[in-house]
C-alpha atoms as a PDB file:
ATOM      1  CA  UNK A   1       2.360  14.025   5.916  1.00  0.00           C
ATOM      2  CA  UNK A   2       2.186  11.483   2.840  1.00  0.00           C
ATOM      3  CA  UNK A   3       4.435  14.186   0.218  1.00  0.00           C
ATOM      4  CA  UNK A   4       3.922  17.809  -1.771  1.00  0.00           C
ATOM      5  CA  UNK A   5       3.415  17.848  -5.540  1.00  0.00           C
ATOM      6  CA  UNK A   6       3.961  21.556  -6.333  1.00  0.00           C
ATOM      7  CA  UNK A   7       1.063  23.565  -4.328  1.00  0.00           C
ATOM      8  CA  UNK A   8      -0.114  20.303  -2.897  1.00  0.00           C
ATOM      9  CA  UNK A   9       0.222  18.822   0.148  1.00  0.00           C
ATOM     10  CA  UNK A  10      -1.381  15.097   0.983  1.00  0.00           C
ATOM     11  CA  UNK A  11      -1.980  14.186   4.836  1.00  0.00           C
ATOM     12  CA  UNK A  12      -3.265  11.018   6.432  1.00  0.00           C
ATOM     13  CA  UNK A  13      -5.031  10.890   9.750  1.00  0.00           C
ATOM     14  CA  UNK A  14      -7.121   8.862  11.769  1.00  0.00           C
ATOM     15  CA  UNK A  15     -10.415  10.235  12.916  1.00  0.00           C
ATOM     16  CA  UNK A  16     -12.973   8.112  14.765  1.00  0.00           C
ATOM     17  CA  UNK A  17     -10.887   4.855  13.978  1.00  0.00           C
ATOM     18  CA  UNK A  18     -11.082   5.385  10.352  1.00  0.00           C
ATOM     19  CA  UNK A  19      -8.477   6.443   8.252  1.00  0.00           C
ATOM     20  CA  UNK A  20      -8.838   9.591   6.369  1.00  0.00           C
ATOM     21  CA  UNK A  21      -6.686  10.688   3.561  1.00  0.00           C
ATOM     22  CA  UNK A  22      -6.265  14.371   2.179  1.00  0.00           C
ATOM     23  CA  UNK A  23      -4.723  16.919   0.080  1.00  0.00           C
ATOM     24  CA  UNK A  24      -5.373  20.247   0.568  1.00  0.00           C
ATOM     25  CA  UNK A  25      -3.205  23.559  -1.329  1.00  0.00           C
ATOM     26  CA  UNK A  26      -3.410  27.259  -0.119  1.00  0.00           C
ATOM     27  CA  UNK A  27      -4.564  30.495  -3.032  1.00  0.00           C
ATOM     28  CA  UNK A  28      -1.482  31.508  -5.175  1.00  0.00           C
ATOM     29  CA  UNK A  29      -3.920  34.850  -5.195  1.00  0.00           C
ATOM     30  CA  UNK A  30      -6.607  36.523  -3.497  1.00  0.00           C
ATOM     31  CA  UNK A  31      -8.611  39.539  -4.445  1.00  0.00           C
ATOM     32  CA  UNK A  32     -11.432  41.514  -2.561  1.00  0.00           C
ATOM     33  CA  UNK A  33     -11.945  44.416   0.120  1.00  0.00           C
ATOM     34  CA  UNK A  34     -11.116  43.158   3.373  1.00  0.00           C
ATOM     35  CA  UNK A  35      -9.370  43.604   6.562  1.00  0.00           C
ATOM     36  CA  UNK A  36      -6.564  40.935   6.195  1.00  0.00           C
ATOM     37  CA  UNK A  37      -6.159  40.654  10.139  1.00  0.00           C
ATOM     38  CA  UNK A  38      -9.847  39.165  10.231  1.00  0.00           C
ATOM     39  CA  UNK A  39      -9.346  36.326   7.956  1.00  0.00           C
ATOM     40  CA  UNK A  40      -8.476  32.396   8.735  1.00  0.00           C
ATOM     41  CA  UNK A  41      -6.096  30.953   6.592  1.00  0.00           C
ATOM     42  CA  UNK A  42      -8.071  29.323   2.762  1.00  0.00           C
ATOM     43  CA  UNK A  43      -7.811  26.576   1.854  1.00  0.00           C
ATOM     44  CA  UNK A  44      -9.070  23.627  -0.501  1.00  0.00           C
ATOM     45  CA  UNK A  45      -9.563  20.186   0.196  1.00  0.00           C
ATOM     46  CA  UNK A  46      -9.983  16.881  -1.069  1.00  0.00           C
ATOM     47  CA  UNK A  47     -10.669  13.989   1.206  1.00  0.00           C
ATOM     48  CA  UNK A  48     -10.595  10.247   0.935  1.00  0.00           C
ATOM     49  CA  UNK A  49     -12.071   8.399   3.512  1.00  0.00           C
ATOM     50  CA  UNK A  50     -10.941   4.493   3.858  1.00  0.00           C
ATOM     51  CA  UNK A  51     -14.054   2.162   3.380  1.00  0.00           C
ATOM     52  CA  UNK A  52     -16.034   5.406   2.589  1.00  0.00           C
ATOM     53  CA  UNK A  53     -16.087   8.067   0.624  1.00  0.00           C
ATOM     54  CA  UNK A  54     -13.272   9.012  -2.221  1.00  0.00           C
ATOM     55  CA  UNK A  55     -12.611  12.204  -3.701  1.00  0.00           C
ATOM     56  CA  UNK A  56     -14.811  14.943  -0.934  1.00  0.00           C
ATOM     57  CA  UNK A  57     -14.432  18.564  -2.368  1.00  0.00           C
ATOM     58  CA  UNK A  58     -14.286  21.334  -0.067  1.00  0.00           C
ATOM     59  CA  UNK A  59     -12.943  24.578   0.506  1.00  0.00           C
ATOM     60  CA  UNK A  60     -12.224  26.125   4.050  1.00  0.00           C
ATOM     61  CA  UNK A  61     -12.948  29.983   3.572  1.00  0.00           C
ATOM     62  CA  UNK A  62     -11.148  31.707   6.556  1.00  0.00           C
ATOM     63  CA  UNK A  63     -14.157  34.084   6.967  1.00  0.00           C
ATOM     64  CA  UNK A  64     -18.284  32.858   7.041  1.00  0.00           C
ATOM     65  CA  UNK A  65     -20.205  33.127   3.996  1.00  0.00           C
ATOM     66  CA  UNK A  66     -23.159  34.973   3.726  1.00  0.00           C
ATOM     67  CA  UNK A  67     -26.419  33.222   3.938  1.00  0.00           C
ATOM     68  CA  UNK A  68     -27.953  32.514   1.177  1.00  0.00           C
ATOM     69  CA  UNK A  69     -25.487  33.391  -1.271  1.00  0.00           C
ATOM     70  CA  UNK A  70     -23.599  31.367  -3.971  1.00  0.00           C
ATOM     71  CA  UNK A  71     -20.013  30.353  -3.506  1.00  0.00           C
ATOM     72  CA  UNK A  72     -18.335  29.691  -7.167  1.00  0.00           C
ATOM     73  CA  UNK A  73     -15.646  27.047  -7.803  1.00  0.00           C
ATOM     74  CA  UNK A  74     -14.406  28.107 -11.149  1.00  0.00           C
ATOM     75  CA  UNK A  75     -11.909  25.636 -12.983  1.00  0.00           C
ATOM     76  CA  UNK A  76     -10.779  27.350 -16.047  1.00  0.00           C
ATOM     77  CA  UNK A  77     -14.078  28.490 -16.400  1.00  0.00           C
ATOM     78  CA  UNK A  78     -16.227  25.787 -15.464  1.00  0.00           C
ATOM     79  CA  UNK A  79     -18.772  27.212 -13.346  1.00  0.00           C
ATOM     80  CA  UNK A  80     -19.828  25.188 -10.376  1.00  0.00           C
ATOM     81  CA  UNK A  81     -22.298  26.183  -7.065  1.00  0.00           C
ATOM     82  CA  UNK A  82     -21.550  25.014  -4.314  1.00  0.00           C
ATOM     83  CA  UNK A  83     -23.093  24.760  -0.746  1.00  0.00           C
ATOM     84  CA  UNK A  84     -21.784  27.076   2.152  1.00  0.00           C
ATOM     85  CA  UNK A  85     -22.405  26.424   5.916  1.00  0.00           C
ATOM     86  CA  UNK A  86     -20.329  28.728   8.242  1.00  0.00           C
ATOM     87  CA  UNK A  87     -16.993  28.820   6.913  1.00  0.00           C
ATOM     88  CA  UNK A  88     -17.016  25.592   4.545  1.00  0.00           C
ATOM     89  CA  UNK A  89     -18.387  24.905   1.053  1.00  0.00           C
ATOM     90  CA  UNK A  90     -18.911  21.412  -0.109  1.00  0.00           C
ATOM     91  CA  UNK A  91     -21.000  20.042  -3.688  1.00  0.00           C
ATOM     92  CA  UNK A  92     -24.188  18.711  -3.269  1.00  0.00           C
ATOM     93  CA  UNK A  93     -23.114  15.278  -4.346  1.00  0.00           C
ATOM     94  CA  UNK A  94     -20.015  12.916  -4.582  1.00  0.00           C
ATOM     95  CA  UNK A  95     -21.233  12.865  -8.422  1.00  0.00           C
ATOM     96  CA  UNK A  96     -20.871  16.541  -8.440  1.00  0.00           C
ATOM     97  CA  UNK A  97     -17.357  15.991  -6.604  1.00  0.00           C
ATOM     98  CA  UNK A  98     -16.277  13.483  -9.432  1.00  0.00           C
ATOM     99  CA  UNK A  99     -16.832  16.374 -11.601  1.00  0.00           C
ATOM    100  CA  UNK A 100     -14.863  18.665 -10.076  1.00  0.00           C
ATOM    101  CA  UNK A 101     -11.955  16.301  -9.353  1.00  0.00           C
ATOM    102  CA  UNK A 102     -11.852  15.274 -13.362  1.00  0.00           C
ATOM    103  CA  UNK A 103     -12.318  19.068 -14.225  1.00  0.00           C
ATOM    104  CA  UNK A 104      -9.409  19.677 -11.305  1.00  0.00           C
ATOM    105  CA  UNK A 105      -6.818  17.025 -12.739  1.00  0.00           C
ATOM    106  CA  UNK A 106      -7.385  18.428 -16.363  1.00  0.00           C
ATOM    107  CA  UNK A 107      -6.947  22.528 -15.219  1.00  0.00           C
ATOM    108  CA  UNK A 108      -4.885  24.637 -14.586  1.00  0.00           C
ATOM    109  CA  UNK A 109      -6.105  27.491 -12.431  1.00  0.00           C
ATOM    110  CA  UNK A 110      -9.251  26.971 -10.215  1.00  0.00           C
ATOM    111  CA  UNK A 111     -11.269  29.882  -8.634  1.00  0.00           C
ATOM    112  CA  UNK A 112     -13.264  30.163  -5.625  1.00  0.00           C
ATOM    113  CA  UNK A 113     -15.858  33.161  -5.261  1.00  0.00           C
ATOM    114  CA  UNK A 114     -17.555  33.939  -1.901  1.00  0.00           C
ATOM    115  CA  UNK A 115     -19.460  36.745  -0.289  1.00  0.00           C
ATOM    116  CA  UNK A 116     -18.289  36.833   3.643  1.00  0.00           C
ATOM    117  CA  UNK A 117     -21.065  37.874   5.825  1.00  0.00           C
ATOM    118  CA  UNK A 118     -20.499  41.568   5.776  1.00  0.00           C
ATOM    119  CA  UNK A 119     -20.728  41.371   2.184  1.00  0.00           C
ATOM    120  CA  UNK A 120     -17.744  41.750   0.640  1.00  0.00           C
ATOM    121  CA  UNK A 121     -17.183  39.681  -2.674  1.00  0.00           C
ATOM    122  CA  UNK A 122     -13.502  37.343  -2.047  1.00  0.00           C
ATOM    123  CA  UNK A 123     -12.051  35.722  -4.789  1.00  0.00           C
ATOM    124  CA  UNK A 124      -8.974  32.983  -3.755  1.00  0.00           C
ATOM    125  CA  UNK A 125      -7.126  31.666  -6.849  1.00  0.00           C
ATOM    126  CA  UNK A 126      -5.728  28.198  -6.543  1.00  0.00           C
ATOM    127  CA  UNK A 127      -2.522  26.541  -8.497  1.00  0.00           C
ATOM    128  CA  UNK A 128      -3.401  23.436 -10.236  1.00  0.00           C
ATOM    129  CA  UNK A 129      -0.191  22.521 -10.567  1.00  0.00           C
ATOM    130  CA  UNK A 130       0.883  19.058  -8.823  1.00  0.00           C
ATOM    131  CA  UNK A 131      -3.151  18.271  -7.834  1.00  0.00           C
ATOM    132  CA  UNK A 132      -2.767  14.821  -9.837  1.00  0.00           C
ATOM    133  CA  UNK A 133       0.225  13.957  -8.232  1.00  0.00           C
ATOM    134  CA  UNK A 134      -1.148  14.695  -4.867  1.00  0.00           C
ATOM    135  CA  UNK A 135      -4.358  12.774  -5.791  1.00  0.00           C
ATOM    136  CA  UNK A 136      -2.424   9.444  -6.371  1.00  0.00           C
ATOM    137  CA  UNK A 137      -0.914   9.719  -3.418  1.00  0.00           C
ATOM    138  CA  UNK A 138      -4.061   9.947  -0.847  1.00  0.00           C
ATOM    139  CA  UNK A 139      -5.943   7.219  -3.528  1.00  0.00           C
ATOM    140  CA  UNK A 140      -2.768   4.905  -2.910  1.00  0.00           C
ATOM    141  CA  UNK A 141      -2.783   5.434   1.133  1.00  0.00           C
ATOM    142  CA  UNK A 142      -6.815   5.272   1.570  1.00  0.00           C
ATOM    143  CA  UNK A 143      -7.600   2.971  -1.454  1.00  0.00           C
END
């Protein structure tokens, strides 16, 4: 563990001989009809990979997301798709993930929407609060 800012937590780890850096924060709220005992813990994630890639957006749902259906990340309401597989969601680009790490360091609340495969609607809301802090300290360790 590198430190917590706030709802933020930043991690370093080596996996396949490269050093990966990450910070990753849990919802302050969720909302939606489901059966609490079938759920994996949320969370969001992003990941800096040394001598690769910087700033990888992604959000670990705790349930599978329908096919073919939208998951929303929402920061302060700027609307963003992005692409589910399984239980993940990822952007379609690191351009895209720029984006939503500037929109991210600016917000204050960010929202993720998803439909689990049963159907039912989720909606996680995510602090803001201590995400820049975090940020330096994963761009400092995996720079």
């Amino acid at each position: 563990m590198l430190g917590t800012e706030k709802k933020w937590n930043a991690y370093t780890t080596i996996i396949n001989e490269n050093k990966t850096c990450f910070i990753t924060s849990e919802p302050v709220k969720t909302k939606g009809k489901f059966n609490k005992k079938n759920r994996g813990r949320p969370y969001v994630f992003v990941t800096n990979t040394k001598g690769g890639s910087n700033h990888e957006v992604s959000i670990k749902a705790g349930f599978n997301f329908k096919k073919n259906k939208d998951v929303i990340f929402d920061v302060d309401g700027k609307k963003t798709k992005l692409f589910p597989v399984d239980d993940r969601a990822w952007s379609e680009s690191s351009k895209i993930d720029r984006f939503l790490v500037q929109s991210m360091r600016r917000g204050k609340t960010l929202t993720v929407t998803g439909t689990s495969t049963p159907g039912n609607q989720i909606v996680d809301t995510y602090s803001l609060s201590g995400f820049t802090k975090a940020l330096r300290l994963i761009d400092k360790s995996c720079s």
